[in-house]
C-alpha atoms as a PDB file:
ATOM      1  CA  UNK A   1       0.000   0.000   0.000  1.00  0.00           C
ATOM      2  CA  UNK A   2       1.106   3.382  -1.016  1.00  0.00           C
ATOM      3  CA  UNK A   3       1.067   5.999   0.937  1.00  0.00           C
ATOM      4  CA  UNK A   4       1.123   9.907   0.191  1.00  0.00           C
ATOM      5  CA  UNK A   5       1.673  13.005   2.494  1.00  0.00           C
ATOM      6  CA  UNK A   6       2.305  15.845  -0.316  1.00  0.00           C
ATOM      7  CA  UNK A   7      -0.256  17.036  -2.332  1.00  0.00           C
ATOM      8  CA  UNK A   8       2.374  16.987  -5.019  1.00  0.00           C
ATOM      9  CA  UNK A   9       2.665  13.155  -5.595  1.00  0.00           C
ATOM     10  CA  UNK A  10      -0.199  12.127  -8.117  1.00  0.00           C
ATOM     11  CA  UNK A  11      -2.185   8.698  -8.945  1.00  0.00           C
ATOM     12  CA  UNK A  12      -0.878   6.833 -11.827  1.00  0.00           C
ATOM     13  CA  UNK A  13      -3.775   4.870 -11.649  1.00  0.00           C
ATOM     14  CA  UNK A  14      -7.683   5.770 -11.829  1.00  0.00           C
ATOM     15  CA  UNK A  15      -8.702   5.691  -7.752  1.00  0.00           C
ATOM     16  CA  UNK A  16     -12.190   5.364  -6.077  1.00  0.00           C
ATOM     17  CA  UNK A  17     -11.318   6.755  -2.524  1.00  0.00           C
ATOM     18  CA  UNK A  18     -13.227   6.898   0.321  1.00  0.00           C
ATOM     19  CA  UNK A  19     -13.239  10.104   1.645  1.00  0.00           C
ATOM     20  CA  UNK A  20     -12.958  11.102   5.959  1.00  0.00           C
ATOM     21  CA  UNK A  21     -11.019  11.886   8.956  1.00  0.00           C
ATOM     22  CA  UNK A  22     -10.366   7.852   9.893  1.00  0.00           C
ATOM     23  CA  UNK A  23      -9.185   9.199  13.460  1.00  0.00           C
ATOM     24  CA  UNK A  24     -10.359   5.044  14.181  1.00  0.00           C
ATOM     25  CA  UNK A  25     -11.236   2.926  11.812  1.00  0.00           C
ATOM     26  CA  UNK A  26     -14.449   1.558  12.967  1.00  0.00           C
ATOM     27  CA  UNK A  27     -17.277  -0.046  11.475  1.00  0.00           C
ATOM     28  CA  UNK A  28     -18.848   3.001   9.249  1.00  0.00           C
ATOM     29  CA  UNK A  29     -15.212   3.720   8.078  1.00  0.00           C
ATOM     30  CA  UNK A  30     -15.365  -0.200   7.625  1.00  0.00           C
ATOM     31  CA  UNK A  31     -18.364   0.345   4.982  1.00  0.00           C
ATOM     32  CA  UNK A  32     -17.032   3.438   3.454  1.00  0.00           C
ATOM     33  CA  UNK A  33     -14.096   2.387   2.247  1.00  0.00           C
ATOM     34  CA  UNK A  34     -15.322  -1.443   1.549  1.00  0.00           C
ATOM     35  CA  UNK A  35     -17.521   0.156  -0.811  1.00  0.00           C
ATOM     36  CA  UNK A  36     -15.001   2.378  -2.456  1.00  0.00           C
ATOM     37  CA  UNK A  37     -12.127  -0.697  -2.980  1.00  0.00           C
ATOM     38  CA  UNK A  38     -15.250  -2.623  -4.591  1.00  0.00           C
ATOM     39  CA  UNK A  39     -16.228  -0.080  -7.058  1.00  0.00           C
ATOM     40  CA  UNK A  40     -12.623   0.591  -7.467  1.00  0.00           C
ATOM     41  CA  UNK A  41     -12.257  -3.138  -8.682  1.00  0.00           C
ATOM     42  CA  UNK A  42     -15.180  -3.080 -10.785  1.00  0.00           C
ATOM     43  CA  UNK A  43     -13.195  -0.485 -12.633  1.00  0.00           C
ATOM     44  CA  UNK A  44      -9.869  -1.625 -12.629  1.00  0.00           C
ATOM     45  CA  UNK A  45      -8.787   0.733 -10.700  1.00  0.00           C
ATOM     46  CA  UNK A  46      -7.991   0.957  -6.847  1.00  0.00           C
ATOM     47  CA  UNK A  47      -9.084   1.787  -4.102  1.00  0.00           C
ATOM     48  CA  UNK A  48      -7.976   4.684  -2.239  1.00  0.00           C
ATOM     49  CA  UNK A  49      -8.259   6.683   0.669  1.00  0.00           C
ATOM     50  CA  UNK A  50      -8.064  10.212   1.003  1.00  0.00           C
ATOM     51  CA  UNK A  51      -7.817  11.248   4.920  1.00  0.00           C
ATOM     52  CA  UNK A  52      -5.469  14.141   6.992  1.00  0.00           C
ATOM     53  CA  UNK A  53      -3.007  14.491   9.605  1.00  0.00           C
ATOM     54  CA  UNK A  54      -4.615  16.076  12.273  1.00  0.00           C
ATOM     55  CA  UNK A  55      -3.912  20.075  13.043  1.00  0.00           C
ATOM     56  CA  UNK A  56      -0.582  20.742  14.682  1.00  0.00           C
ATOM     57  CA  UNK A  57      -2.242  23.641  16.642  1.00  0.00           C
ATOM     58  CA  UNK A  58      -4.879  23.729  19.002  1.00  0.00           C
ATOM     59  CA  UNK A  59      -7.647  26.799  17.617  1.00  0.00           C
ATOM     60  CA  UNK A  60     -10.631  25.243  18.074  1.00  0.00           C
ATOM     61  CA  UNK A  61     -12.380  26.813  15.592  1.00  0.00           C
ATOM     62  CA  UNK A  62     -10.645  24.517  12.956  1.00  0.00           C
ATOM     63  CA  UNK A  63     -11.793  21.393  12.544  1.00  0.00           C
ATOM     64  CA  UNK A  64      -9.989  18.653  14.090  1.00  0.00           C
ATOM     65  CA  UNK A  65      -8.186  20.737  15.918  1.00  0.00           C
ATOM     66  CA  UNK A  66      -8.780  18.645  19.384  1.00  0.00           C
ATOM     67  CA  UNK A  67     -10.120  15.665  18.665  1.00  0.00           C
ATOM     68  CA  UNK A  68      -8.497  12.510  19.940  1.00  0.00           C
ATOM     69  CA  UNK A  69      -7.492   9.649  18.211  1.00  0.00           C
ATOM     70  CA  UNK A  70      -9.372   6.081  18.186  1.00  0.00           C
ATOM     71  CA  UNK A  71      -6.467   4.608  16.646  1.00  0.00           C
ATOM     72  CA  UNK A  72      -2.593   5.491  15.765  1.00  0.00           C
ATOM     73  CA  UNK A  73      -1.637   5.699  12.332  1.00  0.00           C
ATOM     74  CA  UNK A  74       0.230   2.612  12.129  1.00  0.00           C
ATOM     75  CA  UNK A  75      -3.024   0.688  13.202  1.00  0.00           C
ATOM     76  CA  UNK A  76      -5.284   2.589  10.872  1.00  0.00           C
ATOM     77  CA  UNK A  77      -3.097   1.918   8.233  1.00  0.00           C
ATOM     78  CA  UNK A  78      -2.797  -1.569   8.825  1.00  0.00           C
ATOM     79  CA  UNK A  79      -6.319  -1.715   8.975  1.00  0.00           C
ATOM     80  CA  UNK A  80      -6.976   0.127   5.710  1.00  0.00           C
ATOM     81  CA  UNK A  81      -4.453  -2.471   3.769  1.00  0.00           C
ATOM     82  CA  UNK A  82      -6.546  -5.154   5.537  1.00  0.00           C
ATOM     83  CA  UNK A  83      -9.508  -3.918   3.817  1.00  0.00           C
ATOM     84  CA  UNK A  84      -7.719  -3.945   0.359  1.00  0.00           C
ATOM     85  CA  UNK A  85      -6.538  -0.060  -0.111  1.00  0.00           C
ATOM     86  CA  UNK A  86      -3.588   0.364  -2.338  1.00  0.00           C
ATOM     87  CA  UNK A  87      -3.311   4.538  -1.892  1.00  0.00           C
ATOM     88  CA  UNK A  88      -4.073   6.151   1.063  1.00  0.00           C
ATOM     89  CA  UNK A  89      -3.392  10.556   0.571  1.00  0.00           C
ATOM     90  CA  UNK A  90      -2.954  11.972   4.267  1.00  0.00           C
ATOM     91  CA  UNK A  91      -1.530  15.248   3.653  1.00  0.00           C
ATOM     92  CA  UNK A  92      -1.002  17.888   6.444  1.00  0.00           C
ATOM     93  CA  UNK A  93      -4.395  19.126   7.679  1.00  0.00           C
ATOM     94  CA  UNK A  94      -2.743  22.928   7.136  1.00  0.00           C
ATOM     95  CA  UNK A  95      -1.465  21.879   3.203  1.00  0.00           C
ATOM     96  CA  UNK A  96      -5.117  22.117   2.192  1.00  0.00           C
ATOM     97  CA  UNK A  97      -7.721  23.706   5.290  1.00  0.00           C
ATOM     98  CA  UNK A  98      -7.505  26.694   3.265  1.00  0.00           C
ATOM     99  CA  UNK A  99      -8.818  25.193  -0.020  1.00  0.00           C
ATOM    100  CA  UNK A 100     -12.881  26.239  -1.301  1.00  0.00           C
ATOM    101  CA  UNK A 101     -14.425  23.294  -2.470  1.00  0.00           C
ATOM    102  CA  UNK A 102     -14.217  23.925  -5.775  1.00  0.00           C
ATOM    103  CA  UNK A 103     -10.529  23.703  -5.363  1.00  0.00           C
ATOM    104  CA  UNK A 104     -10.523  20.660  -3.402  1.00  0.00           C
ATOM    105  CA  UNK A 105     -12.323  18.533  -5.958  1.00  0.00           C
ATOM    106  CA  UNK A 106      -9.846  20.294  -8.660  1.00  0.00           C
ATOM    107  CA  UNK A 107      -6.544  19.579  -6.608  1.00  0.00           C
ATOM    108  CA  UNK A 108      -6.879  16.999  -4.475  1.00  0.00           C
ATOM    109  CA  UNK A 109      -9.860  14.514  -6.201  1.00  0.00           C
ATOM    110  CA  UNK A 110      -9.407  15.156  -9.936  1.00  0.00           C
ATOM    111  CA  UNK A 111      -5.587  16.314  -9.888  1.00  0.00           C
ATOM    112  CA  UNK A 112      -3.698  14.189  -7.305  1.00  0.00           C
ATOM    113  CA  UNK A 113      -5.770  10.818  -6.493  1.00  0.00           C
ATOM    114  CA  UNK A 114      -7.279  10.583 -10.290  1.00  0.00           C
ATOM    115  CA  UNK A 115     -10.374   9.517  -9.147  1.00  0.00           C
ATOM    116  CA  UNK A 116     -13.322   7.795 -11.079  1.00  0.00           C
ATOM    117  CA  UNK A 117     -15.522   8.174  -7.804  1.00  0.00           C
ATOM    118  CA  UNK A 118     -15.578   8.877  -4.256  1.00  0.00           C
ATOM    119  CA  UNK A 119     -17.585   6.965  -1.328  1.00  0.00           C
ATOM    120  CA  UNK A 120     -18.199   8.680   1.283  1.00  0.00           C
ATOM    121  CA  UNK A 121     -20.650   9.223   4.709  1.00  0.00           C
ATOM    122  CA  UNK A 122     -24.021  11.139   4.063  1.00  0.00           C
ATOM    123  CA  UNK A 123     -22.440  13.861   6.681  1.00  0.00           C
ATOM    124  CA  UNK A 124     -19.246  14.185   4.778  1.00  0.00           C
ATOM    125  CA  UNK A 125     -18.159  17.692   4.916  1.00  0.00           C
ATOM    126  CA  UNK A 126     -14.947  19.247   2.860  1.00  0.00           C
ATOM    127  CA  UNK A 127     -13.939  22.357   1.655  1.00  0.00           C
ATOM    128  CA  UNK A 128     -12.472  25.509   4.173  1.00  0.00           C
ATOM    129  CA  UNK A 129     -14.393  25.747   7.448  1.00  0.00           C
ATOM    130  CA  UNK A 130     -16.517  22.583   6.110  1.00  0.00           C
ATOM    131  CA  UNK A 131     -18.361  24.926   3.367  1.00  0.00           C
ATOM    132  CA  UNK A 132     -19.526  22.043   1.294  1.00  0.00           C
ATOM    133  CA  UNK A 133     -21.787  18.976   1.724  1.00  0.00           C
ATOM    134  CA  UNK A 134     -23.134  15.713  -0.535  1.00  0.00           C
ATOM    135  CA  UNK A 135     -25.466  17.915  -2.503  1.00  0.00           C
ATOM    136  CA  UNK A 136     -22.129  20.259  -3.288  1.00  0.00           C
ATOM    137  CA  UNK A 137     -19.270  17.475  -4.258  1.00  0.00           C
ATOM    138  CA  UNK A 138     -21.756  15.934  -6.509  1.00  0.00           C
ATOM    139  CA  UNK A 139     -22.411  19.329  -8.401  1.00  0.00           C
ATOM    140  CA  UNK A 140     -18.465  19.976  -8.458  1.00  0.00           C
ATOM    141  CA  UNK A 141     -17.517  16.001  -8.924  1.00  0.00           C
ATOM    142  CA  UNK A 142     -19.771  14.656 -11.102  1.00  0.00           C
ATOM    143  CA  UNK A 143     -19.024  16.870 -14.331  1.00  0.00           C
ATOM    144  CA  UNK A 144     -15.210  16.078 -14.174  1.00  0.00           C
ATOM    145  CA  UNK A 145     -16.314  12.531 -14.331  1.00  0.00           C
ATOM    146  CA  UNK A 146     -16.282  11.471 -10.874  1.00  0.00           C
ATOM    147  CA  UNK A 147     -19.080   9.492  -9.122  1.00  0.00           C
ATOM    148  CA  UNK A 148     -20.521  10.283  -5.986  1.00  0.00           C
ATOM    149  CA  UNK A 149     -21.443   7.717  -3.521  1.00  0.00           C
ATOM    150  CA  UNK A 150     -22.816   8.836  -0.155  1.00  0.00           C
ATOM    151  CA  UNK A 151     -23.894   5.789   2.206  1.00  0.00           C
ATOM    152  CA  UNK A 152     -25.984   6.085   5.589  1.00  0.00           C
ATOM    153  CA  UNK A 153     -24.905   5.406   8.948  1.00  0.00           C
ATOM    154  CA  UNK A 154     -23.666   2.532  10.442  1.00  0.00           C
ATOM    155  CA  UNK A 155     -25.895   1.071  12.916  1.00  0.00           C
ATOM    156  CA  UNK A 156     -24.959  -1.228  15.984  1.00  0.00           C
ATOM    157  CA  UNK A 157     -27.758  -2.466  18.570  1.00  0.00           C
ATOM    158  CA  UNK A 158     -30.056   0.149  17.554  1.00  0.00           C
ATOM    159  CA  UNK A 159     -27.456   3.247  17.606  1.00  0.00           C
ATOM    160  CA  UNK A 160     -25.479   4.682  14.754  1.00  0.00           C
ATOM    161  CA  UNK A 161     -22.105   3.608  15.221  1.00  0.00           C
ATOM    162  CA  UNK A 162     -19.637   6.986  14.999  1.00  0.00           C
ATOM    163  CA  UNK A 163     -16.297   8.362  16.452  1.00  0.00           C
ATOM    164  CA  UNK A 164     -17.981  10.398  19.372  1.00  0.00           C
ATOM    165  CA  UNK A 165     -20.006   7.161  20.682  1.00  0.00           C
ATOM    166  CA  UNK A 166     -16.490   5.369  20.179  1.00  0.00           C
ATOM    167  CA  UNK A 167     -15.407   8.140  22.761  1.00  0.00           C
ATOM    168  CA  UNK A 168     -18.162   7.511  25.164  1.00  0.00           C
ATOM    169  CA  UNK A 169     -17.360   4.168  25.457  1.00  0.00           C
ATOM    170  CA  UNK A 170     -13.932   5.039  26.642  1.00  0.00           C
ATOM    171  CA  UNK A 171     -14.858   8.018  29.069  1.00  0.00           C
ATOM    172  CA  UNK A 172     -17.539   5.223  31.124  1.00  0.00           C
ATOM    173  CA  UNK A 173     -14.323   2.346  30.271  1.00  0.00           C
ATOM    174  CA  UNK A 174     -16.813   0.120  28.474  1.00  0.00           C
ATOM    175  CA  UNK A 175     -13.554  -0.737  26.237  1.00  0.00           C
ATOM    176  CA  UNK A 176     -15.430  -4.387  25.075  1.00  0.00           C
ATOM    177  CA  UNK A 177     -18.139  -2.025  23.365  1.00  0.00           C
ATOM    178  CA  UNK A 178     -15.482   0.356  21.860  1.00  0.00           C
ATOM    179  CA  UNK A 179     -13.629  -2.503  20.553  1.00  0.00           C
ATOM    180  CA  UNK A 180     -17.076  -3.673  19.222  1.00  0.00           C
ATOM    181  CA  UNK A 181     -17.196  -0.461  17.076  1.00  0.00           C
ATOM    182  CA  UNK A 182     -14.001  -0.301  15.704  1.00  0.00           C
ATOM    183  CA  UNK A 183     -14.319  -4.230  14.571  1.00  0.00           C
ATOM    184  CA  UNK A 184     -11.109  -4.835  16.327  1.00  0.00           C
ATOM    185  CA  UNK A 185      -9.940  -4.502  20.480  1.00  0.00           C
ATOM    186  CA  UNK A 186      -9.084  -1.368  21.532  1.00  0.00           C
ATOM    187  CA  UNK A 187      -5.191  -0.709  21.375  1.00  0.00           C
ATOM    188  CA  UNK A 188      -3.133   1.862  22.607  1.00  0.00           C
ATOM    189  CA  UNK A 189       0.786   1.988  22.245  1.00  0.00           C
ATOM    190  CA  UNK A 190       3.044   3.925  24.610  1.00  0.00           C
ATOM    191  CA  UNK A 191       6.402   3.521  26.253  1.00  0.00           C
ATOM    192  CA  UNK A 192       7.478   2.004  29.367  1.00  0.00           C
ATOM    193  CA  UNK A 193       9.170   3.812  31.629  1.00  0.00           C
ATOM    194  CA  UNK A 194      10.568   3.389  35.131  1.00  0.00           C
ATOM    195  CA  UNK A 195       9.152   5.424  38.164  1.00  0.00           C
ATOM    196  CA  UNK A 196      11.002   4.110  41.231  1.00  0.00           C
ATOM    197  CA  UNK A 197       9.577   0.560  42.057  1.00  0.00           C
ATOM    198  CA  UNK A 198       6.908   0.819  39.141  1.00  0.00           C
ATOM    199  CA  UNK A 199       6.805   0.389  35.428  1.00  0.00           C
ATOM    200  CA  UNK A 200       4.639   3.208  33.577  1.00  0.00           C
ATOM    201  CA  UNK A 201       3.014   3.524  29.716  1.00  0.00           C
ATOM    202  CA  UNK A 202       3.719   6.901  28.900  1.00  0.00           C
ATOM    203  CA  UNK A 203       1.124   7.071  25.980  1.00  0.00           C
ATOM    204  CA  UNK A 204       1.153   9.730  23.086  1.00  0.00           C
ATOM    205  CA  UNK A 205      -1.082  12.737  23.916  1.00  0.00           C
ATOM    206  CA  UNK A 206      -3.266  13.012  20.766  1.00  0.00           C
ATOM    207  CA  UNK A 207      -4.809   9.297  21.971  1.00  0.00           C
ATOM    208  CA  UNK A 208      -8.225   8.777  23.328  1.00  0.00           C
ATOM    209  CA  UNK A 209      -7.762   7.381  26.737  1.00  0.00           C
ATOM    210  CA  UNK A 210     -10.361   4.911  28.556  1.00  0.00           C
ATOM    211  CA  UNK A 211     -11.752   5.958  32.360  1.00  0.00           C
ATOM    212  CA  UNK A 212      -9.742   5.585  35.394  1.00  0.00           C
ATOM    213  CA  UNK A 213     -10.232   2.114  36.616  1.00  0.00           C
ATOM    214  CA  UNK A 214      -8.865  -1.574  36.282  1.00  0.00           C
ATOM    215  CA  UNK A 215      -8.379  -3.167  33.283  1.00  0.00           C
ATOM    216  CA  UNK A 216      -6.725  -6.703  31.731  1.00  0.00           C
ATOM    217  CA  UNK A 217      -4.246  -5.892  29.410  1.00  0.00           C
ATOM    218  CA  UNK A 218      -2.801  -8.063  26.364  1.00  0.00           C
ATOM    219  CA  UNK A 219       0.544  -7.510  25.805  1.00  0.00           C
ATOM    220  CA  UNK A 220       0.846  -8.449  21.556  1.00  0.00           C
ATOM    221  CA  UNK A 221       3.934  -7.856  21.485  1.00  0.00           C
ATOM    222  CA  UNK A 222       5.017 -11.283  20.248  1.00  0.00           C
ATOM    223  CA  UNK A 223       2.941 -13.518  17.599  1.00  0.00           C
ATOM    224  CA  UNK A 224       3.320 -17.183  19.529  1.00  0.00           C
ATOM    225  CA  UNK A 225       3.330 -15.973  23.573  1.00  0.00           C
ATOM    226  CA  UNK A 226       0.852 -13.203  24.823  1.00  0.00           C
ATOM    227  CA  UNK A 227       1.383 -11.760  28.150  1.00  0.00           C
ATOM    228  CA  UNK A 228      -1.941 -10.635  30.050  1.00  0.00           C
ATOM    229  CA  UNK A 229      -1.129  -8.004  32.261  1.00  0.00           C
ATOM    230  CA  UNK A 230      -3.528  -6.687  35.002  1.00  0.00           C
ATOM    231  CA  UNK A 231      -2.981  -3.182  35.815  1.00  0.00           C
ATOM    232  CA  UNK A 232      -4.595  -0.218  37.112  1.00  0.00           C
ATOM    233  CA  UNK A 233      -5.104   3.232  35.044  1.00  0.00           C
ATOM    234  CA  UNK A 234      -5.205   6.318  36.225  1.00  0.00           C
ATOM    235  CA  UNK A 235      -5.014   9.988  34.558  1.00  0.00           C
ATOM    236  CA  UNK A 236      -1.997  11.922  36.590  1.00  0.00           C
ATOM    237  CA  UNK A 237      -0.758  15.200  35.074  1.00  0.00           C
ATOM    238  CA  UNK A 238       2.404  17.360  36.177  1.00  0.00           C
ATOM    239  CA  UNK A 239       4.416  20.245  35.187  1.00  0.00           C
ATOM    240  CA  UNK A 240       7.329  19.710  32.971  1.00  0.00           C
ATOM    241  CA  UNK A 241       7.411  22.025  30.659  1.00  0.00           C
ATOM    242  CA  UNK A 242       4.860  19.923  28.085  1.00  0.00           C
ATOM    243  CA  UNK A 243       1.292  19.044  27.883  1.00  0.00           C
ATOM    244  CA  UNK A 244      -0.014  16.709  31.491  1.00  0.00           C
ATOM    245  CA  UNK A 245       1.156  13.148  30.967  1.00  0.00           C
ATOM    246  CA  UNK A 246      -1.088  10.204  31.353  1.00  0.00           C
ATOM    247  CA  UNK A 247       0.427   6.993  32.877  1.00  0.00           C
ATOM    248  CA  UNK A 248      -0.760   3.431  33.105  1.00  0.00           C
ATOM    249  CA  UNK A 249       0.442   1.364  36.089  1.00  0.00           C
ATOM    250  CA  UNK A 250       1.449  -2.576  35.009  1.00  0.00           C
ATOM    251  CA  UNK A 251       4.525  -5.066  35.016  1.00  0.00           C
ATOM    252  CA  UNK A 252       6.750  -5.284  32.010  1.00  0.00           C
ATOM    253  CA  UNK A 253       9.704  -4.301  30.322  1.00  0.00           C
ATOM    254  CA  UNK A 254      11.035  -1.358  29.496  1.00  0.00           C
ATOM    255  CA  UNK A 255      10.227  -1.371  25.711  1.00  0.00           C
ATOM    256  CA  UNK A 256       7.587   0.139  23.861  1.00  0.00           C
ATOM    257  CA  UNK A 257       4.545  -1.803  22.434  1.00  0.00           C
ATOM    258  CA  UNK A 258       0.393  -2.230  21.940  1.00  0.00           C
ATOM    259  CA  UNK A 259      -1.770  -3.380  24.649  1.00  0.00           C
ATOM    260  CA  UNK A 260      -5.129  -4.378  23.448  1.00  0.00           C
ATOM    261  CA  UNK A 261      -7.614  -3.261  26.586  1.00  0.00           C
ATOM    262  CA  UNK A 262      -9.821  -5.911  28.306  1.00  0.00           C
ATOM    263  CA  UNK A 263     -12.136  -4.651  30.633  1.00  0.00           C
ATOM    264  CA  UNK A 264     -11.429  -6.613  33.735  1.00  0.00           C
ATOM    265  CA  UNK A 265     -14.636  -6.836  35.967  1.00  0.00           C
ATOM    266  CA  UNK A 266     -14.531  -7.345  39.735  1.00  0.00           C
ATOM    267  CA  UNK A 267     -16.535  -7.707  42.997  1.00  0.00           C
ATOM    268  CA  UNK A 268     -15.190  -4.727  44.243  1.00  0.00           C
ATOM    269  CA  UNK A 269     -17.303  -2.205  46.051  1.00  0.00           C
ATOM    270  CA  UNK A 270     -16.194   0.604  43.688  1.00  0.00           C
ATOM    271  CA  UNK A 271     -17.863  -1.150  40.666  1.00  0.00           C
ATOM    272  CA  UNK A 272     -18.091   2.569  39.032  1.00  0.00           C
ATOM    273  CA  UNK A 273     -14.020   2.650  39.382  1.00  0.00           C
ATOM    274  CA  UNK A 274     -12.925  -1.031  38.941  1.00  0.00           C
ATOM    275  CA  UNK A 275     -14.595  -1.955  35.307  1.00  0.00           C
END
């Protein structure tokens, strides 16, 4: 799988991409871009995926600008290949926030990913400060030859299945249900580190964290042996010059890796705490 960050590089090849933020790649991303590597097929072309790196700043009146992430790149890539996606274009969020819609069908659909058609959610949003909807790419799109496919929402036991309910899940440490919704467990990656007589996973600050509480975690680190670690996480920030921290307390060496969250549930009196 190829993948682009400058708006620069172009498509050889005819693309259907599926068009969205893919901060997680759950099960409406799932159908989005299933749909756009199956059209792409039917064309002999291939599928593609047009996304963006999150803002480096945080205004929040751009979109994006604080949203956490499901999923790190390396795992939403990996999923995306999974899915058969041969392109995925994930330029700089600031390379292109600028750009009317007109201009981003030009550029970035017709110009750089050489697309036949683009599948995307009914909600879909592009252009600067989200000026344009479905109704909009298909007027710009569809002239300059590309399709439009807009698909509804995602449903799972009777609620639409979507990055902010992903979230939820996380803040009340239901991490079975989030894991549910992305089609795959819940992961996070960080690096151990050493605090006197414990071991700590410093984890990257753009992630979505779960809820304070107890968890089992599955260290899949190697492909034959998993190591099931129980540990207890807690938010703790401090000044150091950077952003507040957030720790998770477990045994293990000092290396960096992915824990896939189980929650682990007990008899405790602090059910609310201890999931």
């Amino acid at each position: 799988m190829l993948i682009f960050h400058d708006l620069s590089r172009k498509s050889e090849y005819p693309t259907v991409a599926a068009l969205g933020f893919f901060d997680g790649v759950h099960l409406g991303h799932r159908a989005v871009i299933a749909e756009a590597v199956k059209q792409a097929r039917a064309q002999n072309g291939k599928g593609a995926v047009f996304t963006f790196e999150p803002p480096h700043h945080t205004d929040r009146a751009v979109s994006k600008s604080d949203v956490k992430l499901l999923q790190s790149p390396e795992s939403r890539d990996r999923v995306m290949e999974e899915l058969g996606v041969e392109l995925v274009l994930c330029p700089p969020f600031e390379s292109f926030y600028n750009f009317s819609p007109e201009e981003f069908v030009r550029e970035i659909l017709k110009n750089c990913l050489n697309c036949r058609g683009v599948v995307c959610g009914e909600d879909y949003r592009f252009g600067k400060k989200g000026a344009g909807n479905v109704a909009l790419l298909r007027e710009l799109a569809e002239p300059m030859g590309i399709a439009v496919t807009a698909l509804e929402p995602v449903t799972w036991k009777g609620e639409t299945v979507s990055s902010s309910r992903i979230r939820r899940c996380l803040l009340e440490g239901d991490t079975e249900l989030a894991g549910e919704l992305l089609g795959t467990p819940y992961a996070v990656c960080g690096k151990a580190v050493r605090r006197g007589e414990e071991l700590c996973l410093r984890l990257p600050p753009e992630m979505a964290l779960p809820a304070e509480g107890c968890y089992h975690g599955l260290d899949n680190r190697f492909r034959r042996i998993r190591h099931t670690y129980l540990f207890y996480f807690r938010g703790k920030g401090w000044r150091s010059g950077r952003r507040n921290r957030i720790e998770q307390v477990f045994s293990s060496h000092i290396i960096p890796y992915t824990i896939q969250i189980q929650p682990f549930r007990t008899h405790h009196l602090w059910t609310r705490i201890f999931r």
